[in-house]
Protein backbone atom coordinates (compact mmCIF):
# COMPACT_ATOMS: atom_id res chain seq x y z
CA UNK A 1 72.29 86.15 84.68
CA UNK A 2 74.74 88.13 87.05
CA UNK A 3 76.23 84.81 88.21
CA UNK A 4 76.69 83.50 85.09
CA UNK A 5 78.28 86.58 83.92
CA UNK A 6 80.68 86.14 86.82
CA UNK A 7 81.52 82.98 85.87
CA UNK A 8 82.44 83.90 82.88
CA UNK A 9 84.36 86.59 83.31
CA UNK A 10 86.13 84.75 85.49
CA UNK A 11 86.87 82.30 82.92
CA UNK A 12 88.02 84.97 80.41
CA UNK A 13 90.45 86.54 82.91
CA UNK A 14 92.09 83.20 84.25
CA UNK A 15 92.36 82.31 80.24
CA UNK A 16 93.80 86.06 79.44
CA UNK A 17 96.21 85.54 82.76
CA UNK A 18 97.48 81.90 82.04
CA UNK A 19 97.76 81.93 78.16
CA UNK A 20 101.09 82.73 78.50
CA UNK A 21 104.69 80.17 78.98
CA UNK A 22 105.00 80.78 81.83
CA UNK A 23 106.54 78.45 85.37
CA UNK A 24 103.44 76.64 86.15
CA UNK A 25 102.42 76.16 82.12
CA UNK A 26 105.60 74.53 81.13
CA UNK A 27 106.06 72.80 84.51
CA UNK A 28 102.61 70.87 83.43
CA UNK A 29 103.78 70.45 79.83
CA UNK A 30 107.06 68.68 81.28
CA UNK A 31 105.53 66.53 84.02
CA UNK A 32 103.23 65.27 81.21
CA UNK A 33 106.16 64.35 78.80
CA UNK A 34 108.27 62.59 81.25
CA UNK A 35 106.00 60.70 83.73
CA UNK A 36 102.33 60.85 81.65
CA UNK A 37 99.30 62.79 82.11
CA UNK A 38 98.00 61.32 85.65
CA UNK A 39 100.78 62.87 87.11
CA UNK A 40 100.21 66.41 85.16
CA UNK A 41 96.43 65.85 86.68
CA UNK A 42 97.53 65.29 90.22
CA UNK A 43 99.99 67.97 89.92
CA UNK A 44 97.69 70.91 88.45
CA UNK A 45 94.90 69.97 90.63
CA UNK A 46 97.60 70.89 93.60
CA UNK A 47 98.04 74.35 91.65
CA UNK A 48 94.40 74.70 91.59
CA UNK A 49 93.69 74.96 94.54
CA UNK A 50 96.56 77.75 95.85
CA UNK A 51 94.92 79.06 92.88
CA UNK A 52 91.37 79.61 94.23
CA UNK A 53 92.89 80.96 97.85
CA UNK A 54 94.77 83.51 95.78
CA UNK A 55 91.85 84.69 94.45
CA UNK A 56 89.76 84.86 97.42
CA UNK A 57 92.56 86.89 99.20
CA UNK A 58 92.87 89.31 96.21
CA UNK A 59 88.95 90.02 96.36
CA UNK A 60 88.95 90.59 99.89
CA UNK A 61 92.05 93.16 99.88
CA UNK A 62 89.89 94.81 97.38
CA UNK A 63 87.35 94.94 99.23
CA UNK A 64 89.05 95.87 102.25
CA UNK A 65 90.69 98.78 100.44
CA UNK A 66 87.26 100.72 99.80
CA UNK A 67 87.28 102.41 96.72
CA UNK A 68 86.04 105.41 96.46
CA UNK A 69 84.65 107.64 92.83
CA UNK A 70 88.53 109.29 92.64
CA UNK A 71 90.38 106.03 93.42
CA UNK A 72 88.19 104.42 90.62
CA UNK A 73 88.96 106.78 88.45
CA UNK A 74 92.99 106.72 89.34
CA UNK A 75 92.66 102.97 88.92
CA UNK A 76 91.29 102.78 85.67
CA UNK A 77 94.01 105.44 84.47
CA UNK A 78 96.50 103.21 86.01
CA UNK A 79 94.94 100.33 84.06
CA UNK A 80 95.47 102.26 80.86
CA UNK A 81 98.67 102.45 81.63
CA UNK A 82 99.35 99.25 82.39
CA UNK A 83 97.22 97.68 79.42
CA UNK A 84 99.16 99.92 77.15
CA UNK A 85 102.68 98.59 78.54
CA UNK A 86 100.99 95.15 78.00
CA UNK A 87 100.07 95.62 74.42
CA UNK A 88 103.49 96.81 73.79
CA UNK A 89 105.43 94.33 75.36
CA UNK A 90 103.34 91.42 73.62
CA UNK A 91 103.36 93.01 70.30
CA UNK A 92 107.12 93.76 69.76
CA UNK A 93 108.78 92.07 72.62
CA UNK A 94 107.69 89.24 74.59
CA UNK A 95 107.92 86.91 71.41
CA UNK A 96 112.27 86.93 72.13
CA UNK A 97 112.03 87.38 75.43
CA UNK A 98 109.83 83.96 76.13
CA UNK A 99 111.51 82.05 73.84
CA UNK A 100 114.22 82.30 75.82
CA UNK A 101 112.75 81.72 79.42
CA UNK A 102 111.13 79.03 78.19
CA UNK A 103 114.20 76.88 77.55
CA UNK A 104 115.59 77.74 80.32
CA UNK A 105 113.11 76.54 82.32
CA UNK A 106 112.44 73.23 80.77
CA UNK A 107 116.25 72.40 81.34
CA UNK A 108 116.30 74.04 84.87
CA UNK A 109 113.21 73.07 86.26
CA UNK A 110 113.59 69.66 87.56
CA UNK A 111 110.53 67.98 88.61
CA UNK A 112 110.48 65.63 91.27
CA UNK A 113 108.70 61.86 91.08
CA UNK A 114 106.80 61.80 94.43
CA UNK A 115 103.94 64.08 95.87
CA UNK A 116 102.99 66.25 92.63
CA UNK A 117 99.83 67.66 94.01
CA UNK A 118 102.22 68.85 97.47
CA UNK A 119 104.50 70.09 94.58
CA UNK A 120 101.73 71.75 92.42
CA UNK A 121 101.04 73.39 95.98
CA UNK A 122 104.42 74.71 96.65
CA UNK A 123 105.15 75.94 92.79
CA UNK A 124 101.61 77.63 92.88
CA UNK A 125 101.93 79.41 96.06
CA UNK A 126 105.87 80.58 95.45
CA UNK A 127 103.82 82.30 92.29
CA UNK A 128 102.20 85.39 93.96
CA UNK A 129 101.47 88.01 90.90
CA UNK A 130 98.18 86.60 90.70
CA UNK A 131 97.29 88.20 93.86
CA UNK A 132 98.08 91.61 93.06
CA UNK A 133 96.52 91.09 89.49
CA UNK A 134 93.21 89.75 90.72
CA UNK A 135 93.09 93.21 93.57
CA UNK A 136 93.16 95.19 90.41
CA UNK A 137 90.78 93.17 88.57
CA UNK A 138 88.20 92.93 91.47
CA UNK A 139 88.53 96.92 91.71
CA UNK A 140 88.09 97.45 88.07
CA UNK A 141 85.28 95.08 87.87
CA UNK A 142 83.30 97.18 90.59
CA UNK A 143 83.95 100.38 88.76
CA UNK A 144 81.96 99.18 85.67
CA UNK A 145 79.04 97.71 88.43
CA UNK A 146 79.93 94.24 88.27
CA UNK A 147 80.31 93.37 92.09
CA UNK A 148 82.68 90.18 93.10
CA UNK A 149 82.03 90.93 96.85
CA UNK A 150 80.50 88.99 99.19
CA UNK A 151 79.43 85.69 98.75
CA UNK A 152 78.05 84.00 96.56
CA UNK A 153 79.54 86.30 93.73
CA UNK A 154 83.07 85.85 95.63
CA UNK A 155 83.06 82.05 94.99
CA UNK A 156 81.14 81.97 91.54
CA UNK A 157 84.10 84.60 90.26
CA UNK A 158 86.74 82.56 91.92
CA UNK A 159 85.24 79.53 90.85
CA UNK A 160 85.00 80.78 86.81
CA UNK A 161 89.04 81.80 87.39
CA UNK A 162 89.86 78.13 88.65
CA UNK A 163 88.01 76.70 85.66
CA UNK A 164 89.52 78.77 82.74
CA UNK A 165 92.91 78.17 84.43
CA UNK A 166 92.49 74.39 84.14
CA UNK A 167 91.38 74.73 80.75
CA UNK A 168 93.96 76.57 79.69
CA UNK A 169 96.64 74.30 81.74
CA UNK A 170 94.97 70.86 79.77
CA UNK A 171 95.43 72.78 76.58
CA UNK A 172 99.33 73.91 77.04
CA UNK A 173 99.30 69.60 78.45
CA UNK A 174 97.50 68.79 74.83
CA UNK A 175 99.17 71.35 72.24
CA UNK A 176 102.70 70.26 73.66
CA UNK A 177 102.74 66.88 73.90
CA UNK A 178 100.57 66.38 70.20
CA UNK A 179 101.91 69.07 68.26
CA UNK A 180 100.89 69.92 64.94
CA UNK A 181 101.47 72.31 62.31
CA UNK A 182 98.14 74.09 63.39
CA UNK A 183 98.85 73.99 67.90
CA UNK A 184 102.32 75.26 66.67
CA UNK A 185 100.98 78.05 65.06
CA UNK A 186 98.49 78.91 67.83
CA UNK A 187 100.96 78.90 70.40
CA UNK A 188 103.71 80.76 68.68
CA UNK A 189 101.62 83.50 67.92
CA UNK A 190 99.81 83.75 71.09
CA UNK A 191 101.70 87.14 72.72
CA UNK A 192 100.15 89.06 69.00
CA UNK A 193 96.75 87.19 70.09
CA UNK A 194 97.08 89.14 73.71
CA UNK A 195 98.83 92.00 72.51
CA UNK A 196 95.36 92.35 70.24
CA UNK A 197 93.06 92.06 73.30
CA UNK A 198 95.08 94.22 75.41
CA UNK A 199 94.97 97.14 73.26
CA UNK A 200 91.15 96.60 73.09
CA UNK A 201 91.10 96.66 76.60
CA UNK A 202 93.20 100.12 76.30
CA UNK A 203 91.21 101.16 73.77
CA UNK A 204 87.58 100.85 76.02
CA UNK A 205 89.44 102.34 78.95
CA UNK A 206 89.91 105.50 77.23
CA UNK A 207 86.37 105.70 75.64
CA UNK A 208 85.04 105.97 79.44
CA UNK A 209 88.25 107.85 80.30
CA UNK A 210 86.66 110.83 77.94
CA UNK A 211 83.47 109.99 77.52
């Protein structure tokens, strides 16, 4: 039951994390327009796997770090911080703001023909937030007794983050490239869909802030 709680949270988070427009979302989405889905494939599996060594690092600078009961506690009043920035920024900003990036980086972003999992590679490992994200996450996750330390709960975790990041990559590949009325909606209303969880997420942090 523990692993397969791992897994999923894993799955959640890399869902949460990548839901997004972001470089290595719309990078997908245009590889798949102009040269067809096998090359999306080839290229995400090449982001998949920087993907996976990002997490492992995160989990063991976490580890490394050794929390103790008042860094816990600074952590998860950082992370109410932080979640309530979040929920702000998705609910009453991000919608302009990634409307905007994300044109620019279809028209900027040139992808190249050859070698699209060595590409996926680079573009994933040029991409470091995930590292710092995942520290926090790992540290977090051990405050509420859910241990990602050590193997195998190391590997199931990073293995639950690699899966709901290809899920959510072949989804931004399918929405884009078949839109409808409905995938249109879905995706333009996604930063109110995070902003919601986010302020859950705040929300739960300060129950067991003051409980």
């Amino acid at each position: 039951m523990q692993y397969i709680e791992l897994l999923l949270i894993g799955i959640f988070t890399a869902l949460l994390g990548t839901s997004l427009p972001g470089l290595l979302n719309m990078t997908v989405v245009k590889i798949g327009k102009n040269e067809g889905y096998k090359s999306a494939y080839t290229f995400i599996s090449g982001v998949s796997v920087v993907i996976a060594i990002q997490v492992y690092l995160a989990i063991f600078f976490a580890e490394f770090i050794n929390f103790n009961e008042k860094v816990t506690l600074l952590f998860r009043e950082i992370g109410l911080f932080v979640f309530i920035v979040l929920t702000i920024y998705f609910l009453f900003f991000a919608e302009k703001i990634d409307r905007k990036k994300q044109e620019k980086k279809l028209e900027n972003n040139e992808v190249k023909k050859k070698n699209k999992f060595i590409y996926g590679l680079f573009l994933a490992a040029i991409n470091i937030f995930p590292i710092p994200f995942y520290v926090f996450l790992s540290a977090t996750l051990v405050s509420y007794n859910v241990i990602v330390f050590g193997n195998p709960n190391s590997s199931i975790f990073t293995l639950g983050v690699v899966i709901g990041s290809l899920i959510m990559f072949y989804l931004y590949l399918r929405f884009f490239n078949n839109k409808s009325k409905d995938n249109s909606f879905i995706l333009k209303n996604i930063n109110y869909v995070i902003g919601g969880v986010t302020s859950v997420v705040s929300l739960l942090t300060i129950y067991q802030l003051v409980k």
